[in-house]
PDB file of N, CA and C in Angstrom:
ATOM      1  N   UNK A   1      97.390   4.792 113.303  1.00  0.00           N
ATOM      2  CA  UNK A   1      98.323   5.552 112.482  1.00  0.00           C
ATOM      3  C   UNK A   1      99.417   4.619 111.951  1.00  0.00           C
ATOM      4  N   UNK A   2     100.062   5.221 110.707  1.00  0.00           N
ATOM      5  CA  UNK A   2     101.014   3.801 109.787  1.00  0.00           C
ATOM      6  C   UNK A   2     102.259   4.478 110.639  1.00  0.00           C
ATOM      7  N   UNK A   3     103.273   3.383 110.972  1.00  0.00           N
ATOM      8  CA  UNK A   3     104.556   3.382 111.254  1.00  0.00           C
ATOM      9  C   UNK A   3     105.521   4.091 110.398  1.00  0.00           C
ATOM     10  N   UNK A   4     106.902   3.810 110.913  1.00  0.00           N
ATOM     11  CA  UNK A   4     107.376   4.235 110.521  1.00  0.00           C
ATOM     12  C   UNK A   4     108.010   3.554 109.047  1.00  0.00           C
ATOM     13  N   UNK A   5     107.722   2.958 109.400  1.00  0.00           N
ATOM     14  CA  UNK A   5     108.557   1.602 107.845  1.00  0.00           C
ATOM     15  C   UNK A   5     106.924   1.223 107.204  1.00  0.00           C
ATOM     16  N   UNK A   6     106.101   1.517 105.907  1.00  0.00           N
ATOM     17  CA  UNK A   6     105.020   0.450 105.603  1.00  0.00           C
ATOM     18  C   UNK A   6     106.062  -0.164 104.314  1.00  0.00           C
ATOM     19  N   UNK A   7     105.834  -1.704 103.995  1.00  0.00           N
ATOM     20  CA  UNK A   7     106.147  -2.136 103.175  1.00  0.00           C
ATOM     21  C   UNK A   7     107.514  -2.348 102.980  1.00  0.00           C
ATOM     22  N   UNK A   8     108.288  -1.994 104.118  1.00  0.00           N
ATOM     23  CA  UNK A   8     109.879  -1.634 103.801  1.00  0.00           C
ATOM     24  C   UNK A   8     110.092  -0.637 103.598  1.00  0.00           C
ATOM     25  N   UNK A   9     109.698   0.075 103.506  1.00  0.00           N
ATOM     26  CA  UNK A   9     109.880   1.577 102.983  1.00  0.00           C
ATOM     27  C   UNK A   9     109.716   2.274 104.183  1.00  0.00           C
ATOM     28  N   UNK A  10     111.286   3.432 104.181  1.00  0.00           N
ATOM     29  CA  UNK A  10     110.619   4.450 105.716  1.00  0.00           C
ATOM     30  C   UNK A  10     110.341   5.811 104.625  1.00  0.00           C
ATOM     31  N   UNK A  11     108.775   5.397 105.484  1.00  0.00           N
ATOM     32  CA  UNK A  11     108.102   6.619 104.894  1.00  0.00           C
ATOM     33  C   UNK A  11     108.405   7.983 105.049  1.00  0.00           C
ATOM     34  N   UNK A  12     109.345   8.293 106.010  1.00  0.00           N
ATOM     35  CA  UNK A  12     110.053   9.628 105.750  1.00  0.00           C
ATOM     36  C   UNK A  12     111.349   9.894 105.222  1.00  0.00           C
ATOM     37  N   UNK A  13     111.973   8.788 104.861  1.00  0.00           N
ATOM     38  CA  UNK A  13     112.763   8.930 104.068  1.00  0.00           C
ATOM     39  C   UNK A  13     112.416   9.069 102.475  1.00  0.00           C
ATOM     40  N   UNK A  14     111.080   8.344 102.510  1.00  0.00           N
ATOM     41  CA  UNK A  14     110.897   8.590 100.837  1.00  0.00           C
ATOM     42  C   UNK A  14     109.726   9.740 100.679  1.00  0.00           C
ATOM     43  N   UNK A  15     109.923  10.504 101.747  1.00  0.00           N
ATOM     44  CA  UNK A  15     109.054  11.990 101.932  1.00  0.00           C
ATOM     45  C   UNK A  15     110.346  12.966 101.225  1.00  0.00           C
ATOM     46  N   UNK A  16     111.244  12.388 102.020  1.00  0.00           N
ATOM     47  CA  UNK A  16     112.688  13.392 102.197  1.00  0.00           C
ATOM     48  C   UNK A  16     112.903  13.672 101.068  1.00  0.00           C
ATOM     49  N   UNK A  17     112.889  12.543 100.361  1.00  0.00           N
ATOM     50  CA  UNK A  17     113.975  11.983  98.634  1.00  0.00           C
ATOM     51  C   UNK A  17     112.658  13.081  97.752  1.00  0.00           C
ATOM     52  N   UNK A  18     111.382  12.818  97.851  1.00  0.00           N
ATOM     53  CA  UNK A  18     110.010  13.440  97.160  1.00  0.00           C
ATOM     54  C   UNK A  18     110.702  15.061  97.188  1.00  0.00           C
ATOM     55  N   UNK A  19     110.873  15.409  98.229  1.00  0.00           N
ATOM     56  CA  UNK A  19     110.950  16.678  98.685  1.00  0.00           C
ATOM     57  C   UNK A  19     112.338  17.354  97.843  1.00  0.00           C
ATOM     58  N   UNK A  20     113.280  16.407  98.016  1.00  0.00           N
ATOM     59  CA  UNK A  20     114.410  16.985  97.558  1.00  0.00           C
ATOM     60  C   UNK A  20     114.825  16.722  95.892  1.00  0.00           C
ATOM     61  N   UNK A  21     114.049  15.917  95.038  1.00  0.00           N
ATOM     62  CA  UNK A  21     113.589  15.722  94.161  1.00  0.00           C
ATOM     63  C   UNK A  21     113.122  16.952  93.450  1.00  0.00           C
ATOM     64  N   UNK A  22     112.162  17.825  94.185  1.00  0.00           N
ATOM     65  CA  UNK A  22     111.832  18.708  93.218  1.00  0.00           C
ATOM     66  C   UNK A  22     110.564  18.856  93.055  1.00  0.00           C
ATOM     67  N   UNK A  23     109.979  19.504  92.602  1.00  0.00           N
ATOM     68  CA  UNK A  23     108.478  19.904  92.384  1.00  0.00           C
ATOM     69  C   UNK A  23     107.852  19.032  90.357  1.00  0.00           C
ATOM     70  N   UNK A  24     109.114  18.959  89.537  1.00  0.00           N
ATOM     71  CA  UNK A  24     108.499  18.336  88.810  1.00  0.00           C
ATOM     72  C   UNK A  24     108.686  19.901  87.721  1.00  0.00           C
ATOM     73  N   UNK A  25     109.262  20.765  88.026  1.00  0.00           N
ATOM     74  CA  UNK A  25     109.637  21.971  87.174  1.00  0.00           C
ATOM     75  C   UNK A  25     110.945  22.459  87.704  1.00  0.00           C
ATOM     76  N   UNK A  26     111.079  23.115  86.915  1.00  0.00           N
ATOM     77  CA  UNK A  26     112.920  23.390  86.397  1.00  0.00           C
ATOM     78  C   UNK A  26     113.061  24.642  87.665  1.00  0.00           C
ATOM     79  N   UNK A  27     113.814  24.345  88.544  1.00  0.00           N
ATOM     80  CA  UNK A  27     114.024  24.629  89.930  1.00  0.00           C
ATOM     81  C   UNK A  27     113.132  25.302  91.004  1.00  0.00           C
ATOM     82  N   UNK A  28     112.259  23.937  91.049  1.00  0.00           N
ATOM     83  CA  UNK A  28     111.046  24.025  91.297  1.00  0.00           C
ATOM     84  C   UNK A  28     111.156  23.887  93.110  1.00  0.00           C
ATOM     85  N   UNK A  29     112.442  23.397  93.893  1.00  0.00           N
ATOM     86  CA  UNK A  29     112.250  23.272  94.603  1.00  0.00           C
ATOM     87  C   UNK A  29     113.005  24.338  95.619  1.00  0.00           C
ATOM     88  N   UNK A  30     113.829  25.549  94.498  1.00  0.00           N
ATOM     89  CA  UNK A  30     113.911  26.870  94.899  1.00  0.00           C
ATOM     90  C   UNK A  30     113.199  27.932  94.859  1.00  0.00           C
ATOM     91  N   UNK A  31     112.119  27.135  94.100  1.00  0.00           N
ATOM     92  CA  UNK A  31     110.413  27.923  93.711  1.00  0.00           C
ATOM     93  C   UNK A  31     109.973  27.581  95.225  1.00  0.00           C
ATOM     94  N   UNK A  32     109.996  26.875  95.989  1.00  0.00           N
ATOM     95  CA  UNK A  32     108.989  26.789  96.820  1.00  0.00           C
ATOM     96  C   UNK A  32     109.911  27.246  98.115  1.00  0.00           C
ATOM     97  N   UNK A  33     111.210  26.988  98.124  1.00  0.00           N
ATOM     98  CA  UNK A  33     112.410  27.779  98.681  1.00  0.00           C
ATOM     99  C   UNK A  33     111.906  29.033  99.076  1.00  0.00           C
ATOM    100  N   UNK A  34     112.090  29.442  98.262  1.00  0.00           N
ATOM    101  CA  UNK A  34     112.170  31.287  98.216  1.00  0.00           C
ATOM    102  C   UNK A  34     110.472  31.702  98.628  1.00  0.00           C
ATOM    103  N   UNK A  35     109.566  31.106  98.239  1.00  0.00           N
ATOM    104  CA  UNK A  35     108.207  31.002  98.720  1.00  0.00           C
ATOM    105  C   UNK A  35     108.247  31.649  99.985  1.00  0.00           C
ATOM    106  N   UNK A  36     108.733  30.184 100.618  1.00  0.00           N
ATOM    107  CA  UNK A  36     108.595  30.249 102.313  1.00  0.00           C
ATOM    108  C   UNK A  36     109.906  31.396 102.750  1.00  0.00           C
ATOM    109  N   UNK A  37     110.282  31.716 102.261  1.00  0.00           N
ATOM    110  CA  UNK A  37     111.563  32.471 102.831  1.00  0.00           C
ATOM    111  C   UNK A  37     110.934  34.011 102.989  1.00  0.00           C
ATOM    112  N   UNK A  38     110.432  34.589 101.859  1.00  0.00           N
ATOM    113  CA  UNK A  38     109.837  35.744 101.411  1.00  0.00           C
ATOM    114  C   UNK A  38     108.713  35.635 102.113  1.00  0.00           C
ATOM    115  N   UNK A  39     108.006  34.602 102.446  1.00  0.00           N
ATOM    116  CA  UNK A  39     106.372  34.972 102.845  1.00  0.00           C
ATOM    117  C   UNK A  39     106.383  34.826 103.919  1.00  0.00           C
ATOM    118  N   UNK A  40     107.224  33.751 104.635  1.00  0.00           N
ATOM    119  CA  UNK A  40     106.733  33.244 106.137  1.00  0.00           C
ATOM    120  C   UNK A  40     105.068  32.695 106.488  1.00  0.00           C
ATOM    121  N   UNK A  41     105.043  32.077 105.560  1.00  0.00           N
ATOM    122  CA  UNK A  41     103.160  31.712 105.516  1.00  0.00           C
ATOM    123  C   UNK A  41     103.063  30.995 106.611  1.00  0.00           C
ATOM    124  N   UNK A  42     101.539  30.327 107.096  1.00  0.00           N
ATOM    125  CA  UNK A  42     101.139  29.936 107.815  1.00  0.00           C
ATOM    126  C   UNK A  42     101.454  28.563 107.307  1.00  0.00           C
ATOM    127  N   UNK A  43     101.270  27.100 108.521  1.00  0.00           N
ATOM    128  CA  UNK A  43     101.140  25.710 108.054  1.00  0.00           C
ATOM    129  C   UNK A  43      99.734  25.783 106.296  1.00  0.00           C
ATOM    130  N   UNK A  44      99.242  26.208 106.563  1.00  0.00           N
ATOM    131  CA  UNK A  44      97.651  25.844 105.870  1.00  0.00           C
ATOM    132  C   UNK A  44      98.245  26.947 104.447  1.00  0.00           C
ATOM    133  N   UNK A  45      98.626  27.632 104.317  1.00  0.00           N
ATOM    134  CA  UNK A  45      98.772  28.948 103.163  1.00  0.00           C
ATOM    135  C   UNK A  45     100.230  28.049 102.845  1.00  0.00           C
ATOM    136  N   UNK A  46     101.183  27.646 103.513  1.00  0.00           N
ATOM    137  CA  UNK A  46     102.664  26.605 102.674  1.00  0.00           C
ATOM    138  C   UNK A  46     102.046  25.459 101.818  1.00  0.00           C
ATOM    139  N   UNK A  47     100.970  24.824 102.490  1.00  0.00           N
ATOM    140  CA  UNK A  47     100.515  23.510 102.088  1.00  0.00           C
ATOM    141  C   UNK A  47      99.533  23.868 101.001  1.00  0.00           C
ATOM    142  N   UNK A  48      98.898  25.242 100.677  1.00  0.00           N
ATOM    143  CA  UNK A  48      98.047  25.378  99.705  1.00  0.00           C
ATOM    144  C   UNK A  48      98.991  25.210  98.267  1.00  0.00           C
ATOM    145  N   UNK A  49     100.075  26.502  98.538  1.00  0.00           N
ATOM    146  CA  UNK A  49     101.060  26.557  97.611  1.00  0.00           C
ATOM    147  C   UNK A  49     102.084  25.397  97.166  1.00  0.00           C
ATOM    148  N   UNK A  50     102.351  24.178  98.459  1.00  0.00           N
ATOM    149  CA  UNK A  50     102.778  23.288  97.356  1.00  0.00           C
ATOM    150  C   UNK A  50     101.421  22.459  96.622  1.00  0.00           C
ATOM    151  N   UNK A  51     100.415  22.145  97.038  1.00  0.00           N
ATOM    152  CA  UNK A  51      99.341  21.442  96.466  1.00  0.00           C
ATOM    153  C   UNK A  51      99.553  22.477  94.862  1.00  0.00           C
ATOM    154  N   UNK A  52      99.455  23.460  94.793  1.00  0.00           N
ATOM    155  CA  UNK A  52      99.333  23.917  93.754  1.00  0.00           C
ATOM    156  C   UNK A  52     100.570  23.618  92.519  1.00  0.00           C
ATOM    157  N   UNK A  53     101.917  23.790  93.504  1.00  0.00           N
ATOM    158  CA  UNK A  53     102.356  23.950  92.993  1.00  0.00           C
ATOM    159  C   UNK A  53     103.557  22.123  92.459  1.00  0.00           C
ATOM    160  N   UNK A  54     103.109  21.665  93.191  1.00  0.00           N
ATOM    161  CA  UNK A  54     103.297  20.397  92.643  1.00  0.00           C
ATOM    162  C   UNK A  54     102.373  19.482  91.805  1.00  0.00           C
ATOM    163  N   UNK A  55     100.886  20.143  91.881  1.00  0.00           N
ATOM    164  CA  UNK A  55      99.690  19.774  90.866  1.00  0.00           C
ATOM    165  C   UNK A  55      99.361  18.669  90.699  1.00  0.00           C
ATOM    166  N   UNK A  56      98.826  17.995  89.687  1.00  0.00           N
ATOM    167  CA  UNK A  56      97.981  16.769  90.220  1.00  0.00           C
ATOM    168  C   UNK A  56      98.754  15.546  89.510  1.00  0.00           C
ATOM    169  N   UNK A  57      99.298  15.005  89.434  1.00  0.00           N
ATOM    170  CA  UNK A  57      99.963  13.700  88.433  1.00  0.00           C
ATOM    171  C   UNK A  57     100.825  12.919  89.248  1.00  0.00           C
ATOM    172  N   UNK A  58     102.077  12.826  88.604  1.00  0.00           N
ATOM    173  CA  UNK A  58     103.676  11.926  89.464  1.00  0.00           C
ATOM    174  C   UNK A  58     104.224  11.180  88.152  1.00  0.00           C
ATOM    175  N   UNK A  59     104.529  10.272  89.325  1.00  0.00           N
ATOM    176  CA  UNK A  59     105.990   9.832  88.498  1.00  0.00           C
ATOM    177  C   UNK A  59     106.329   8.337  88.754  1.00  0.00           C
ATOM    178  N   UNK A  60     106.983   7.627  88.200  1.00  0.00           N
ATOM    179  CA  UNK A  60     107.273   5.906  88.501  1.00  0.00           C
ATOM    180  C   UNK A  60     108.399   6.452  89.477  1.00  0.00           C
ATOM    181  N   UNK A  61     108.160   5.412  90.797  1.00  0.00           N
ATOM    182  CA  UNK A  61     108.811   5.557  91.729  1.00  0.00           C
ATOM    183  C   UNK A  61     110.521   4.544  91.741  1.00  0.00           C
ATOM    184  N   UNK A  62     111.676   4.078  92.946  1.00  0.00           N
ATOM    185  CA  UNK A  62     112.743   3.621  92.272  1.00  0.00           C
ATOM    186  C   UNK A  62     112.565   3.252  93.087  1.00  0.00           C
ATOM    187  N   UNK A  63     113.188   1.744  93.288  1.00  0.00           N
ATOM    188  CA  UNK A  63     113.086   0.537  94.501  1.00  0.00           C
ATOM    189  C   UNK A  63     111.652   0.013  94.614  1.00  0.00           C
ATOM    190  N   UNK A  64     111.563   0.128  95.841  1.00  0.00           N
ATOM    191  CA  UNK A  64     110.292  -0.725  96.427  1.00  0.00           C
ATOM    192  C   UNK A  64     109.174   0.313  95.783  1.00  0.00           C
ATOM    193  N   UNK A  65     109.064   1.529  95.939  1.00  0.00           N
ATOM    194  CA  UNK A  65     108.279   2.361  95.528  1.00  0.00           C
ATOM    195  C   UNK A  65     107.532   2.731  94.181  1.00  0.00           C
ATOM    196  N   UNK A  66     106.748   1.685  93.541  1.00  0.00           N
ATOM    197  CA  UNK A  66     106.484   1.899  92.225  1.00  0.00           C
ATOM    198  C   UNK A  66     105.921   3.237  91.634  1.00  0.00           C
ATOM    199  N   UNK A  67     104.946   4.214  92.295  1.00  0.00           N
ATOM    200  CA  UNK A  67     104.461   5.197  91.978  1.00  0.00           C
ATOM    201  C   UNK A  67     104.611   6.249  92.736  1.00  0.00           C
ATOM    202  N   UNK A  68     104.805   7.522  92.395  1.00  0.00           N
ATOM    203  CA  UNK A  68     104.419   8.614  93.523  1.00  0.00           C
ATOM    204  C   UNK A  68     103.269   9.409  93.201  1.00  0.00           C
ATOM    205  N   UNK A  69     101.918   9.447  93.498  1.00  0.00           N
ATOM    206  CA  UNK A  69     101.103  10.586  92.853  1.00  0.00           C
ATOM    207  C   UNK A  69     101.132  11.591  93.863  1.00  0.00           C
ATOM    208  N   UNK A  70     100.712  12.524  92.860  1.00  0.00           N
ATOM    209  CA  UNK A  70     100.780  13.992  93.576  1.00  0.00           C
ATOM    210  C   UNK A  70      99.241  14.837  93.717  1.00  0.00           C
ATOM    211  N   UNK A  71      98.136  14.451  94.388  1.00  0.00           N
ATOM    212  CA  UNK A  71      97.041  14.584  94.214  1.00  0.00           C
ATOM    213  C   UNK A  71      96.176  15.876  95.154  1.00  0.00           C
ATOM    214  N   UNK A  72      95.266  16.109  95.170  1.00  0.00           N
ATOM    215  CA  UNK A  72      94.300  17.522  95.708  1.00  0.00           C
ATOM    216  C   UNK A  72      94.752  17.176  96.738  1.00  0.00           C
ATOM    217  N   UNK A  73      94.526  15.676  97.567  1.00  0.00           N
ATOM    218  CA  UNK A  73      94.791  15.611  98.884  1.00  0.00           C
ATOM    219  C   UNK A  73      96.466  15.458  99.670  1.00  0.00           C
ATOM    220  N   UNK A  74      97.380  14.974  98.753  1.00  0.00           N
ATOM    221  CA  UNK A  74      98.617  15.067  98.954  1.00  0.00           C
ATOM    222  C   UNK A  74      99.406  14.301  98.525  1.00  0.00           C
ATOM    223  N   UNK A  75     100.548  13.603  98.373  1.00  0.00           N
ATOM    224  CA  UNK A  75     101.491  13.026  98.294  1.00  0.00           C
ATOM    225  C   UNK A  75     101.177  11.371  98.553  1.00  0.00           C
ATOM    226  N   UNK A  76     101.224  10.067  97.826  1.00  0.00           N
ATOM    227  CA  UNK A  76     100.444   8.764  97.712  1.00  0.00           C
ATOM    228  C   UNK A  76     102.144   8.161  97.299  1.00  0.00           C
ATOM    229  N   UNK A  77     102.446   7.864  98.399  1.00  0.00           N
ATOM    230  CA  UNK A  77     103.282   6.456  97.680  1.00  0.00           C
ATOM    231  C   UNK A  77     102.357   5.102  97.686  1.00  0.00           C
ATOM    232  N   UNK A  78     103.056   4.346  96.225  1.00  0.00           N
ATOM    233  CA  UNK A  78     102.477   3.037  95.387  1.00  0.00           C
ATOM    234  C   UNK A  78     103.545   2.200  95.640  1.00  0.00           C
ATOM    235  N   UNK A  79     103.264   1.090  96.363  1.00  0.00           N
ATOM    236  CA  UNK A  79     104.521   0.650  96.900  1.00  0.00           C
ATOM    237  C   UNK A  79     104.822  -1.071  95.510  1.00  0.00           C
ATOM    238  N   UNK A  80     105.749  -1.667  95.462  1.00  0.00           N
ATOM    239  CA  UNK A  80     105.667  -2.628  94.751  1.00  0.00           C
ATOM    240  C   UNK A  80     104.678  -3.775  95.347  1.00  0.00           C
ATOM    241  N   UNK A  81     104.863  -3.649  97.050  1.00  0.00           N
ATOM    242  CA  UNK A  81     104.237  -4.892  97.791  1.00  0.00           C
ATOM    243  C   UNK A  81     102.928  -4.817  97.606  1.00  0.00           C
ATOM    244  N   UNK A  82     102.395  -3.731  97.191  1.00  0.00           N
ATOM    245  CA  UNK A  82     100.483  -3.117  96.725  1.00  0.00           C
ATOM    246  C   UNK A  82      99.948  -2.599  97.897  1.00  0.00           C
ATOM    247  N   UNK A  83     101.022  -2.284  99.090  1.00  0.00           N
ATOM    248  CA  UNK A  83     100.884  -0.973  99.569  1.00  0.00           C
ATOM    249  C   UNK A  83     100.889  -0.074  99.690  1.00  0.00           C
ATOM    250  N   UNK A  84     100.153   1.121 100.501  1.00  0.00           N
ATOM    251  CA  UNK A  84     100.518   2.192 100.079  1.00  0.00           C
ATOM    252  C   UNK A  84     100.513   3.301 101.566  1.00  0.00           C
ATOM    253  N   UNK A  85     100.965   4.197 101.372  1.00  0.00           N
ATOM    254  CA  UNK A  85     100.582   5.480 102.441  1.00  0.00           C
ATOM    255  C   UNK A  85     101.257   6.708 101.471  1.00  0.00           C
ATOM    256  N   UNK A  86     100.429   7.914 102.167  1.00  0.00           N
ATOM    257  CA  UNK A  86     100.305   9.403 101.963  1.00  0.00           C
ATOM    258  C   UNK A  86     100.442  10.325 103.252  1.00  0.00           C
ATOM    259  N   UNK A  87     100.904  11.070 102.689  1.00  0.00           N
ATOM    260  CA  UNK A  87     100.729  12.297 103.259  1.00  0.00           C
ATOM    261  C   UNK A  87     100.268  13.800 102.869  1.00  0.00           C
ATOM    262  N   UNK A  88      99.292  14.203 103.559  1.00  0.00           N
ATOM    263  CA  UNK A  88      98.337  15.343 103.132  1.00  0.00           C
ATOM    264  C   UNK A  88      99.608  16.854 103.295  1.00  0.00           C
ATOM    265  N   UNK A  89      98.832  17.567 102.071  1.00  0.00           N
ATOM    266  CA  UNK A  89      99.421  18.662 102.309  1.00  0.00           C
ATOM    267  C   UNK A  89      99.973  19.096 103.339  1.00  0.00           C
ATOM    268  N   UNK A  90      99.347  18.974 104.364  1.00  0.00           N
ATOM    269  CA  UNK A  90      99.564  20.057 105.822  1.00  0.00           C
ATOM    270  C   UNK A  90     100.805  19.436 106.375  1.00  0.00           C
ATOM    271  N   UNK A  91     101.125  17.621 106.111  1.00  0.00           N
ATOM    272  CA  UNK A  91     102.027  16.871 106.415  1.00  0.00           C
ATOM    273  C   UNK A  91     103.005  17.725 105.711  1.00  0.00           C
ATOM    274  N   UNK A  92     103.081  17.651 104.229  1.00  0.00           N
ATOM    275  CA  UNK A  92     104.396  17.809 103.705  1.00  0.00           C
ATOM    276  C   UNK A  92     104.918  19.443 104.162  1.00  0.00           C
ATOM    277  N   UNK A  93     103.959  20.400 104.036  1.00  0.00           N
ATOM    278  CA  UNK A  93     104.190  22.121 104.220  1.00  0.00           C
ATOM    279  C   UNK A  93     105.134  21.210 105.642  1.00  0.00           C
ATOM    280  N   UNK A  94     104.212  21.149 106.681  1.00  0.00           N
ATOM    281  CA  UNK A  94     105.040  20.614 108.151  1.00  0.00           C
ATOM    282  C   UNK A  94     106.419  20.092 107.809  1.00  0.00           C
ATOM    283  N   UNK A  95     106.812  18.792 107.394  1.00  0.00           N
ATOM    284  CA  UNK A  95     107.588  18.636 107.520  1.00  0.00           C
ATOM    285  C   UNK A  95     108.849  19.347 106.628  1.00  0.00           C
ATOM    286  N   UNK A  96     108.406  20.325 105.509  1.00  0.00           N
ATOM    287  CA  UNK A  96     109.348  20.311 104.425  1.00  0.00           C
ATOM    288  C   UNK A  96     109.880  21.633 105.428  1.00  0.00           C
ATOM    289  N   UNK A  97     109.014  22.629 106.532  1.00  0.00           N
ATOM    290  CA  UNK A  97     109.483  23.405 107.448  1.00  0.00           C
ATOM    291  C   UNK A  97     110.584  23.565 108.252  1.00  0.00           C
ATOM    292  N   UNK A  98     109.857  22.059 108.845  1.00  0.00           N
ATOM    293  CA  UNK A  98     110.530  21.583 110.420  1.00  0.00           C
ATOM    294  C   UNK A  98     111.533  20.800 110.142  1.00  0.00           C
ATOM    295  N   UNK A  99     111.767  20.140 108.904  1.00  0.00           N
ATOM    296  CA  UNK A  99     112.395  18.795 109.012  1.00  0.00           C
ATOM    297  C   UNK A  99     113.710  18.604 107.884  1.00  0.00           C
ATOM    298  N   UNK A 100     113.297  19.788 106.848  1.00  0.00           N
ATOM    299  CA  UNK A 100     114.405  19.688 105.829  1.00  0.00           C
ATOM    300  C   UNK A 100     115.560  20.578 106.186  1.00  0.00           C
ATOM    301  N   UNK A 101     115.533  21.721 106.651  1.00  0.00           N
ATOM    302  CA  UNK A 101     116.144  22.525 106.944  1.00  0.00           C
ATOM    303  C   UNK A 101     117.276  22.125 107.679  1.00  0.00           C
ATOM    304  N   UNK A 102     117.347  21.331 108.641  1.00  0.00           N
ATOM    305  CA  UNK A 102     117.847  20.711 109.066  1.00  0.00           C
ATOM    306  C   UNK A 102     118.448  18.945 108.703  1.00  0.00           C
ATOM    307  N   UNK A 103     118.205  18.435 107.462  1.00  0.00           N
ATOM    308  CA  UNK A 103     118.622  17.136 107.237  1.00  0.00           C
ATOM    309  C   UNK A 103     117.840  16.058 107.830  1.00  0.00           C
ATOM    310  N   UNK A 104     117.406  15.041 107.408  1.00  0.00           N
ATOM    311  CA  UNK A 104     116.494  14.035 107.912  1.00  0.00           C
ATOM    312  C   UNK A 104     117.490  13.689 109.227  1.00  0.00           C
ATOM    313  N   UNK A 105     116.963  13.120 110.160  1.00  0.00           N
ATOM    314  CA  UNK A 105     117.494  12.597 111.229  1.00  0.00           C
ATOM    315  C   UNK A 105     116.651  11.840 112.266  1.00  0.00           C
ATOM    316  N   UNK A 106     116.963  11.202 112.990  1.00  0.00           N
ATOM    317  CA  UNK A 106     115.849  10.235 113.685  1.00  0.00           C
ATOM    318  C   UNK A 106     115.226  11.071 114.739  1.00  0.00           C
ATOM    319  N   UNK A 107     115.737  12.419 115.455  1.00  0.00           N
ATOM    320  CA  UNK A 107     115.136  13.090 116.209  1.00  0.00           C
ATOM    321  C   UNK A 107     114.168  13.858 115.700  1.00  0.00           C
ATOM    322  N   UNK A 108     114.307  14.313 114.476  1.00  0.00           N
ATOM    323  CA  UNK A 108     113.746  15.126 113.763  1.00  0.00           C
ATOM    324  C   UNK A 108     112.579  14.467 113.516  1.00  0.00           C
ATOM    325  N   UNK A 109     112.900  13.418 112.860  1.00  0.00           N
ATOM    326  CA  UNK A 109     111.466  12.224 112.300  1.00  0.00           C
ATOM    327  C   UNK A 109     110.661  11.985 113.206  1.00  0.00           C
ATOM    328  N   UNK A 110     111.220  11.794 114.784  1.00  0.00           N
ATOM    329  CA  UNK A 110     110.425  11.204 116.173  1.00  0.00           C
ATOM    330  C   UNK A 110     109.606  12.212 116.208  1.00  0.00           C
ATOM    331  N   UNK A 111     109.598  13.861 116.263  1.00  0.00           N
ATOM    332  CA  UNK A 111     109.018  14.774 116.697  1.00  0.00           C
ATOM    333  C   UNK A 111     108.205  15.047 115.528  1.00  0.00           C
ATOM    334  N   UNK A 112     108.380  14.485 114.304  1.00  0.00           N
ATOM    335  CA  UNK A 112     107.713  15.069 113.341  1.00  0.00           C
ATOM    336  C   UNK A 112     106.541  13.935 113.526  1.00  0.00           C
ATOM    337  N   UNK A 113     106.959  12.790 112.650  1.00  0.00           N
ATOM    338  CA  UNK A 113     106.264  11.299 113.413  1.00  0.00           C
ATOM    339  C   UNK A 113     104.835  12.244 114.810  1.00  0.00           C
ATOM    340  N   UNK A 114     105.210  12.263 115.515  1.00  0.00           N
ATOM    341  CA  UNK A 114     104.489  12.503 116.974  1.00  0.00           C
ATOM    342  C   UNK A 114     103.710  13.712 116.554  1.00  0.00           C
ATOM    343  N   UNK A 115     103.777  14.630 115.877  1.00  0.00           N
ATOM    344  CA  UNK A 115     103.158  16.029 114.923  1.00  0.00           C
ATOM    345  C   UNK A 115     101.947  15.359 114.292  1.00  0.00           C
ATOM    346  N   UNK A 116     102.097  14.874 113.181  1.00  0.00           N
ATOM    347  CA  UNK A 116     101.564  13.938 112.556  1.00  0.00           C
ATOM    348  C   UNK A 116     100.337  13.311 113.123  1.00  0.00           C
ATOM    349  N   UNK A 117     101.177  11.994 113.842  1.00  0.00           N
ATOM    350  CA  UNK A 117      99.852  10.941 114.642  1.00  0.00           C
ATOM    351  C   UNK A 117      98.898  12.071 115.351  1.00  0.00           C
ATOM    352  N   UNK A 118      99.185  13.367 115.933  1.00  0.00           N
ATOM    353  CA  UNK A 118      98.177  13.960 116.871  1.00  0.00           C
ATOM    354  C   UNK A 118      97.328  14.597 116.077  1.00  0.00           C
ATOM    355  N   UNK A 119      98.266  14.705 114.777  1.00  0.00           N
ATOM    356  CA  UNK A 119      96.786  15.733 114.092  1.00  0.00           C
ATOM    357  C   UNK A 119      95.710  14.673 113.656  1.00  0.00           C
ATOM    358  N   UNK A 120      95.837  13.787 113.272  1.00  0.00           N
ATOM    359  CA  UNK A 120      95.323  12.424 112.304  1.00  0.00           C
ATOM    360  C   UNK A 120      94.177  12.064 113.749  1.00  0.00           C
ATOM    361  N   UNK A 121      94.670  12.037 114.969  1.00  0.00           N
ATOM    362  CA  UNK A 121      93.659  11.519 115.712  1.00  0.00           C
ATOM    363  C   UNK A 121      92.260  12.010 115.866  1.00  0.00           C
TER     364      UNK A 121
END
């Protein structure tokens, strides 16, 4: 499983920035807000609706991060160093749950981090 830093980059911090960024439509990330608020969906039914609703393309990334795509399988940072890592839907529904609500933080990341590596195994 990739660490917490690939390339220089901490990959949950540039989950965080993705997340709080926006969906890529005009308050798109109170679109997915109010989603989870109103529905209370499952991990698998949050992660369908952002796949959908963040759709398939991206964007030139800032710093180290040259690209972000936004693809069927999930979220692809393009790093400048010509690395890369992702995270699958089920990652982002998870963490945008567990982890935004509360502000990035290193406890938060450890337990999310540890979420993560167990499903992947």
């Amino acid at each position: 499983s990739e660490g917490l830093f690939v390339g220089g980059v901490n990959r949950f911090a540039a989950l965080d920035d993705e997340i709080m960024g926006g969906t890529g439509f005009v308050n798109g990330k109170f679109t997915v807000q109010d989603f989870y608020q109103k529905n209370s969906p499952t991990n698998r039914e949050f992660a369908n609706f952002l796949k959908k609703h963040y759709g398939i393309g991206g964007h030139s990334g800032e710093g180290d991060i040259r690209f972000v795509n936004h693809a069927s399988n999930g979220i692809e940072f393009d790093l400048r160093s010509g690395e890369r890592f992702r995270f699958t839907w089920a990652d982002v529904a998870d963490y945008t749950k567990h982890c935004r609500p509360h502000g990035t933080n290193v406890l938060i990341i450890t337990v999310f981090r540890g979420r993560v590596q167990k499903r992947s195994r």
